[in-house]
C-alpha atoms as a PDB file:
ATOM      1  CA  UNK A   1       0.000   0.000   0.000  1.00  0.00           C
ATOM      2  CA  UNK A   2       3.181   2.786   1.228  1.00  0.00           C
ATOM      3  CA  UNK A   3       4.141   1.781  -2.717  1.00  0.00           C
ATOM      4  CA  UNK A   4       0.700   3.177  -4.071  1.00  0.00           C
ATOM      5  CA  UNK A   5       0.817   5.930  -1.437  1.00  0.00           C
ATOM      6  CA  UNK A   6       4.418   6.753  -2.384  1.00  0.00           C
ATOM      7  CA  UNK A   7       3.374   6.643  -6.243  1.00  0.00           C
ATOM      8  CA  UNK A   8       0.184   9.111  -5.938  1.00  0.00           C
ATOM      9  CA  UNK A   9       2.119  11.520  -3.658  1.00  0.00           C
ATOM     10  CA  UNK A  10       5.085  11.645  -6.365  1.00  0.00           C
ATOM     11  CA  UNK A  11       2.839  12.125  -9.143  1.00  0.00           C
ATOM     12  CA  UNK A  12       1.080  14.520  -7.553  1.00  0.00           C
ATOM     13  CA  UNK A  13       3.856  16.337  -6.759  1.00  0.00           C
ATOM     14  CA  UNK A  14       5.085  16.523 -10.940  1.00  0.00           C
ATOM     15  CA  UNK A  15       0.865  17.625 -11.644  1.00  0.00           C
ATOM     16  CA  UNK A  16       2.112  20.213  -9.207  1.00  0.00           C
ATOM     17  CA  UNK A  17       4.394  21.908 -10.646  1.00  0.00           C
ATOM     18  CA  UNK A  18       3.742  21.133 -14.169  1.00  0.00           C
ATOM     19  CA  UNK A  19       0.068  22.348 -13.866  1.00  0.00           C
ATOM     20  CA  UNK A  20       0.608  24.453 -10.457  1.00  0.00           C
ATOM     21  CA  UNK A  21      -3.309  26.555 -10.493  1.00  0.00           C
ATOM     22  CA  UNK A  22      -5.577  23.243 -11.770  1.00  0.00           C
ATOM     23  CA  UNK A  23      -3.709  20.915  -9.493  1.00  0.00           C
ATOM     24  CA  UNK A  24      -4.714  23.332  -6.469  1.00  0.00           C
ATOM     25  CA  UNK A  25      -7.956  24.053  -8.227  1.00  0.00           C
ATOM     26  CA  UNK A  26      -8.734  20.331  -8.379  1.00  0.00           C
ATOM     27  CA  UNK A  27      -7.327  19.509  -4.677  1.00  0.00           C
ATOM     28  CA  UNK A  28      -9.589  22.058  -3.326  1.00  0.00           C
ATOM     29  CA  UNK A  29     -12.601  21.005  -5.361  1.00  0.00           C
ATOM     30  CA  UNK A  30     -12.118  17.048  -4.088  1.00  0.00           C
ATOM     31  CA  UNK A  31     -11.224  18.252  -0.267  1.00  0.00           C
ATOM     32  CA  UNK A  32     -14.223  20.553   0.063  1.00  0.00           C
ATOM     33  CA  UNK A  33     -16.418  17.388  -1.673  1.00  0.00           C
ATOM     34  CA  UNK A  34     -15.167  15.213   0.950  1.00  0.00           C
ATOM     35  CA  UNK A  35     -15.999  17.534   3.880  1.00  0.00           C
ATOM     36  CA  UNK A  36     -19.585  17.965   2.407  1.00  0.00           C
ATOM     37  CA  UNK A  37     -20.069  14.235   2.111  1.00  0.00           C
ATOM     38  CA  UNK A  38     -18.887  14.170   5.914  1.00  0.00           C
ATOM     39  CA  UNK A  39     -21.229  17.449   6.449  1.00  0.00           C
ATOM     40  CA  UNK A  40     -23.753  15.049   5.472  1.00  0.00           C
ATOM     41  CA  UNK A  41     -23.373  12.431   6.797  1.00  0.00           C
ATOM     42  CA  UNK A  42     -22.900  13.519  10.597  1.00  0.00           C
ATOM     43  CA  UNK A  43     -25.960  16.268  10.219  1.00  0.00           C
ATOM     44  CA  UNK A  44     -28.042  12.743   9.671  1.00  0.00           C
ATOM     45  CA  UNK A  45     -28.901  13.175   6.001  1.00  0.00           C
ATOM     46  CA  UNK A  46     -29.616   9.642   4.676  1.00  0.00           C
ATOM     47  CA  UNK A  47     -29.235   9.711   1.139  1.00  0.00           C
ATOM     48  CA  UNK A  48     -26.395  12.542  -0.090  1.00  0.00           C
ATOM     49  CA  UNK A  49     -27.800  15.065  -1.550  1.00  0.00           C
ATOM     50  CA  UNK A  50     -25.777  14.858  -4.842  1.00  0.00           C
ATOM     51  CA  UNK A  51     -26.880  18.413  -6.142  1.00  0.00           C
ATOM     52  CA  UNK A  52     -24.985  19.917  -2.985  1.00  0.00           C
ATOM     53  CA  UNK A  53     -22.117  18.110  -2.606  1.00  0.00           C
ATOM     54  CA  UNK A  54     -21.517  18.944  -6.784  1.00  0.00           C
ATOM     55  CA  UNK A  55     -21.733  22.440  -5.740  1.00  0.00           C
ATOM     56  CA  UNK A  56     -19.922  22.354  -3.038  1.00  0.00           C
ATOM     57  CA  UNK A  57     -16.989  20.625  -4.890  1.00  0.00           C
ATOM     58  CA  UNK A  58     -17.541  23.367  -7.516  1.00  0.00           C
ATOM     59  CA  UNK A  59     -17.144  26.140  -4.927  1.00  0.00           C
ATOM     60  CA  UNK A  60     -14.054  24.422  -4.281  1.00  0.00           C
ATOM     61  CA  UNK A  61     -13.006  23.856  -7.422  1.00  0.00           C
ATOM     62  CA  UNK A  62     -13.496  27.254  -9.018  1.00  0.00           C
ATOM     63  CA  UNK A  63     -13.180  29.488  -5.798  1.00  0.00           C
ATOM     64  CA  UNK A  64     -11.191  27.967  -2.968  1.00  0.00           C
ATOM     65  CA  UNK A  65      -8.363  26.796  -5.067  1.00  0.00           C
ATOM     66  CA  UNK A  66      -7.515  29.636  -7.418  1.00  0.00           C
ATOM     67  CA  UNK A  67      -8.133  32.301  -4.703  1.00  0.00           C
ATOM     68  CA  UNK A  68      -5.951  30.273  -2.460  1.00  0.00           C
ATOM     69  CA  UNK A  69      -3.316  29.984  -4.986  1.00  0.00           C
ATOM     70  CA  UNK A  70      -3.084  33.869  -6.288  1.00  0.00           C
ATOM     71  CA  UNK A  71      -3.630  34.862  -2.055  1.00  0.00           C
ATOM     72  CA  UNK A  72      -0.181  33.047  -1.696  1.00  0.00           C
ATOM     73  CA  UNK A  73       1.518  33.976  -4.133  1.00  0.00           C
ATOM     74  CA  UNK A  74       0.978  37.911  -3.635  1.00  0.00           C
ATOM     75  CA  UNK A  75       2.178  37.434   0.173  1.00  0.00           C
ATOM     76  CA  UNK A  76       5.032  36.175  -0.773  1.00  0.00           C
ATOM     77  CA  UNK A  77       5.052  39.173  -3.652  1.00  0.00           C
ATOM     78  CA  UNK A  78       4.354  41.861  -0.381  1.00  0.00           C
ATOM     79  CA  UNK A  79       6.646  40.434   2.144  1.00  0.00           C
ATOM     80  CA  UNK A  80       9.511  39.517  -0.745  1.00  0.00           C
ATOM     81  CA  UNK A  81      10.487  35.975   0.810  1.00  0.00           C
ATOM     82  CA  UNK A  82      10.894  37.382   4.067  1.00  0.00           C
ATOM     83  CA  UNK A  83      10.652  35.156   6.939  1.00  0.00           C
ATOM     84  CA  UNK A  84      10.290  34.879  10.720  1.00  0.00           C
ATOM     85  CA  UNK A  85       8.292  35.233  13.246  1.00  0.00           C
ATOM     86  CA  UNK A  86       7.465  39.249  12.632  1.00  0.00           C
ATOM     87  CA  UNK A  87       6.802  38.361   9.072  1.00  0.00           C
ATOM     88  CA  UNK A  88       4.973  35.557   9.580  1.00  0.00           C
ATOM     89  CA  UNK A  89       2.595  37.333  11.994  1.00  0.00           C
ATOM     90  CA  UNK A  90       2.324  40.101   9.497  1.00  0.00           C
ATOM     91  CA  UNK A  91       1.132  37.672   6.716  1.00  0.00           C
ATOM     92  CA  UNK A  92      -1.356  35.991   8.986  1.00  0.00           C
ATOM     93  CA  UNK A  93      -2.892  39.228  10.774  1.00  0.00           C
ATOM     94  CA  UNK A  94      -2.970  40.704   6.832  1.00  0.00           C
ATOM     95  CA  UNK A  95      -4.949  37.268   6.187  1.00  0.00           C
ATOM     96  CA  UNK A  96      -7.158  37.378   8.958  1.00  0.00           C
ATOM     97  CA  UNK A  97      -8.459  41.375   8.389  1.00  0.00           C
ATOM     98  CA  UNK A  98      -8.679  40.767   4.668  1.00  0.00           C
ATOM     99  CA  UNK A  99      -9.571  37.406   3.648  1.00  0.00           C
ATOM    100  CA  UNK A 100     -10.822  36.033   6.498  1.00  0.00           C
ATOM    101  CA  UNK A 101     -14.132  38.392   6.628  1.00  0.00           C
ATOM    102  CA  UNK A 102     -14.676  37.965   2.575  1.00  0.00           C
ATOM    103  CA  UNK A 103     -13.860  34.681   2.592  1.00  0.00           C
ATOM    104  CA  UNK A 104     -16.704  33.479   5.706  1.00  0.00           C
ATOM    105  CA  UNK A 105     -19.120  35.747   4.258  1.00  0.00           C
ATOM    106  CA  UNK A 106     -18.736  34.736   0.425  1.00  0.00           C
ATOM    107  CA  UNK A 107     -19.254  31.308   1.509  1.00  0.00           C
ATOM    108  CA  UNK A 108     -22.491  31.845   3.492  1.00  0.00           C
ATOM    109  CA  UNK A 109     -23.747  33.984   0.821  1.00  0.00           C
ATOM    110  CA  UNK A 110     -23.102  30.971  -1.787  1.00  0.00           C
ATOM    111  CA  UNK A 111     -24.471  28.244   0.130  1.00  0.00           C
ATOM    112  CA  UNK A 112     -27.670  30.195   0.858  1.00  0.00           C
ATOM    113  CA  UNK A 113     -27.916  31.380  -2.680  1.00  0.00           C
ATOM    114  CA  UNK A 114     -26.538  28.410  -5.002  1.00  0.00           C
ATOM    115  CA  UNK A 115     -26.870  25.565  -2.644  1.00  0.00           C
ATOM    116  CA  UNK A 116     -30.033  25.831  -0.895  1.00  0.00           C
ATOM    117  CA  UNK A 117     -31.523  28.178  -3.505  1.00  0.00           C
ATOM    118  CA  UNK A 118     -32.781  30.309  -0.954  1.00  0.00           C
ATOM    119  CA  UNK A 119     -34.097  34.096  -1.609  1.00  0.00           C
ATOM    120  CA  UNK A 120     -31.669  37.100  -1.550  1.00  0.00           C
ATOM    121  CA  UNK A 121     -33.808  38.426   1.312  1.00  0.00           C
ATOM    122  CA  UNK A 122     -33.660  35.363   3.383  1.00  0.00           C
ATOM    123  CA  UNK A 123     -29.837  34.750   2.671  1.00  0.00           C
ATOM    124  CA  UNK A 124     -29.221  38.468   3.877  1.00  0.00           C
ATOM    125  CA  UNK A 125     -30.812  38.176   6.702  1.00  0.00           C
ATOM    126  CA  UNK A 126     -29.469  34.872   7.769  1.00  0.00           C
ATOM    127  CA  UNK A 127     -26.029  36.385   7.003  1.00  0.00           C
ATOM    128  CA  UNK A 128     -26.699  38.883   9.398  1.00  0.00           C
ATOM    129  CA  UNK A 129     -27.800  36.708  12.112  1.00  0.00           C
ATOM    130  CA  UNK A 130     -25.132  34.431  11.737  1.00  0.00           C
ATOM    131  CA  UNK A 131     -22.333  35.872  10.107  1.00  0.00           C
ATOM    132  CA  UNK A 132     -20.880  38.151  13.592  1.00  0.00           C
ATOM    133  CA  UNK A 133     -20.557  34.554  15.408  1.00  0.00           C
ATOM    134  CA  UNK A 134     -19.091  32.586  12.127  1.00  0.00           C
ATOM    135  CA  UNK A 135     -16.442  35.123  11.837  1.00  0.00           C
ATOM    136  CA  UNK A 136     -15.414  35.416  15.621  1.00  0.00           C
ATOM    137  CA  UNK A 137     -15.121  31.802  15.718  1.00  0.00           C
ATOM    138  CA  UNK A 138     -12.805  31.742  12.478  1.00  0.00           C
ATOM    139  CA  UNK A 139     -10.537  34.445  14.339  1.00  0.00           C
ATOM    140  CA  UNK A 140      -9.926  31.668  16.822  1.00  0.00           C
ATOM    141  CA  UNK A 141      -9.057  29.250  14.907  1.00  0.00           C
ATOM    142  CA  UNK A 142      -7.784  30.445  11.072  1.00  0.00           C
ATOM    143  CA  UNK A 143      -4.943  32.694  12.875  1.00  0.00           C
ATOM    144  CA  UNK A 144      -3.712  28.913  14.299  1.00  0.00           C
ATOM    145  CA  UNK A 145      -3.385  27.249  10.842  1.00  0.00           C
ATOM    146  CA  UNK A 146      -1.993  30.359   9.091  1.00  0.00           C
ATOM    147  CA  UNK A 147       0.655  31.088  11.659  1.00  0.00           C
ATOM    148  CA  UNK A 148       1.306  27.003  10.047  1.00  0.00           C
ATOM    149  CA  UNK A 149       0.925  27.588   6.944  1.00  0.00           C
ATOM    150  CA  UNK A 150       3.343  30.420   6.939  1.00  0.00           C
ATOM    151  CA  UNK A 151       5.888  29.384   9.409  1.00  0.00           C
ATOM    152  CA  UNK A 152       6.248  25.435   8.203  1.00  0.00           C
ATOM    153  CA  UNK A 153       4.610  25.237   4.978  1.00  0.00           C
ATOM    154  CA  UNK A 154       6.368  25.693   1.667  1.00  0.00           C
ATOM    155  CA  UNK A 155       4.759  27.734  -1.126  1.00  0.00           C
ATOM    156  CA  UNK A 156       3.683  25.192  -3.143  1.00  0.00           C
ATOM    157  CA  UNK A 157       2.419  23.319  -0.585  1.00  0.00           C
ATOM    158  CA  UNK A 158       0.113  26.406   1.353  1.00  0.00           C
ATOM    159  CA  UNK A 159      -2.966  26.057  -0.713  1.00  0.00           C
ATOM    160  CA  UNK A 160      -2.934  21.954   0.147  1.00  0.00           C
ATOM    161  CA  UNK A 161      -2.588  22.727   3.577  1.00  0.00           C
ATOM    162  CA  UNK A 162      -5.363  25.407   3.718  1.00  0.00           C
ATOM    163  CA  UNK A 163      -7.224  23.040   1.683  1.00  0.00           C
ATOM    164  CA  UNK A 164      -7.059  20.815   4.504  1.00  0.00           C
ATOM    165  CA  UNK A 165      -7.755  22.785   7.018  1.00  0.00           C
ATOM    166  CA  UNK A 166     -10.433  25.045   5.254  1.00  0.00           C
ATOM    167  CA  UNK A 167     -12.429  21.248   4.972  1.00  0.00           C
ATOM    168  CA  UNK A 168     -12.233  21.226   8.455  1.00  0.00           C
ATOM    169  CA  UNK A 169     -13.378  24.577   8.977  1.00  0.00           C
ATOM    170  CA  UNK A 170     -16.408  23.924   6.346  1.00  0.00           C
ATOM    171  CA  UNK A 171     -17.781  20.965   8.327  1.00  0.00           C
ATOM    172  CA  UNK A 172     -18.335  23.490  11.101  1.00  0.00           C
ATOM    173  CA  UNK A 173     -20.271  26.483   8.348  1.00  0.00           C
ATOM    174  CA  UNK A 174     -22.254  23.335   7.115  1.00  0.00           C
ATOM    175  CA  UNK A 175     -23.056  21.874  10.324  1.00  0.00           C
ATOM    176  CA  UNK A 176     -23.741  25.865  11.696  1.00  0.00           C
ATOM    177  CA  UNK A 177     -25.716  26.671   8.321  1.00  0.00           C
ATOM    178  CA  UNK A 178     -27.870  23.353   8.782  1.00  0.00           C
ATOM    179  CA  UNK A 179     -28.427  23.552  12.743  1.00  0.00           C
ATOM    180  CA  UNK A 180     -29.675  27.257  12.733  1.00  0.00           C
ATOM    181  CA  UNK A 181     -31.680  26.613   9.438  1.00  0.00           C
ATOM    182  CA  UNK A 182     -33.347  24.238  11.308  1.00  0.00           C
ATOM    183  CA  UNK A 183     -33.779  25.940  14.464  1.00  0.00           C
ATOM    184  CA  UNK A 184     -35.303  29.219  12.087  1.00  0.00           C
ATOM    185  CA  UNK A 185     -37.689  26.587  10.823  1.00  0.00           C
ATOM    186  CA  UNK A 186     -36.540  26.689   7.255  1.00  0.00           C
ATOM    187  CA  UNK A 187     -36.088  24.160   4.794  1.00  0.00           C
ATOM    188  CA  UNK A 188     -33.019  22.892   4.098  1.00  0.00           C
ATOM    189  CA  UNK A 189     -31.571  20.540   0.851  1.00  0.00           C
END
């Protein structure tokens, strides 16, 4: 099996830098499909909802990906390969007052739009409601995995990593999306 393992990783890694944006592009698009299906699966839906997780992948195929490759590229363009800890804070407090805010809100506004198909009035509002409490939470957790990213990770390898992490991080928006959707009463997938 460490032979297969060994073989995927290496050919990965040549997809990587031959093909640098679809390889993240696709990465993204396959990790945020596997959070869904998990998404699903622990908030108790018994068939997947195919329709969703294709959107979801989408999302992560066409959004997370390319924004998280061009995001890394023009910190390392700003801070001009500079590195320690000063920098490194820098990078991830530039990340957390820029990105972090669009990046929460574009989501919610996308699954409430695309996924659920839900009106522009109900999607605002829920924003609203939920979107102060989203965002705190992701300051207390996204500064942890960038201050990674930065410090350990490699460039190449930063948009894999937040990949990663960022599935993590949508099992809680899905789980959060589908709990207070419930609680409001709506109808959901």
């Amino acid at each position: 099996m460490s032979d297969i393992v060994q073989e995927a990783w290496r050919n990965y890694l040549i997809q990587l830098q031959a093909h640098p944006l679809r390889t993240k592009a696709i990465t993204a698009g396959v990790l945020a499909g596997c959070s869904d299906t998990i998404a699903q699966k622990i908030s108790g839906i018994k068939k997947l909802q195919l329709r969703r997780l294709l959107l979801i992948v989408l999302y992560g195929f066409a959004y997370g990906g390319p924004f998280g490759h061009f995001l890394h590229k023009l910190m390392d363009i700003v801070f001009k390969g500079k590195k320690g800890n000063r920098t490194v804070a820098m990078k991830v407090l530039l990340e957390q007052l820029t990105t972090s805010p669009w990046n929460n809100m574009f989501f919610m506004m996308y699954y409430g739009l695309v996924v659920e198909g839900r009106s522009w009035s109900l999607v605002k509002n829920k924003v609203r409601q939920d979107y102060p409490s989203v965002q705190l939470t992701a300051w207390k957790f996204w500064p942890i995995a960038g201050w990674v990213n930065y410090q350990y990770m490699p460039l190449q390898f930063r948009v894999l990593f937040h990949s990663f992490v960022a599935s993590c991080w949508a099992n809680f928006l899905n789980l959060k999306l589908k709990i207070s959707c419930h609680q409001d009463g709506l109808r959901v997938g």
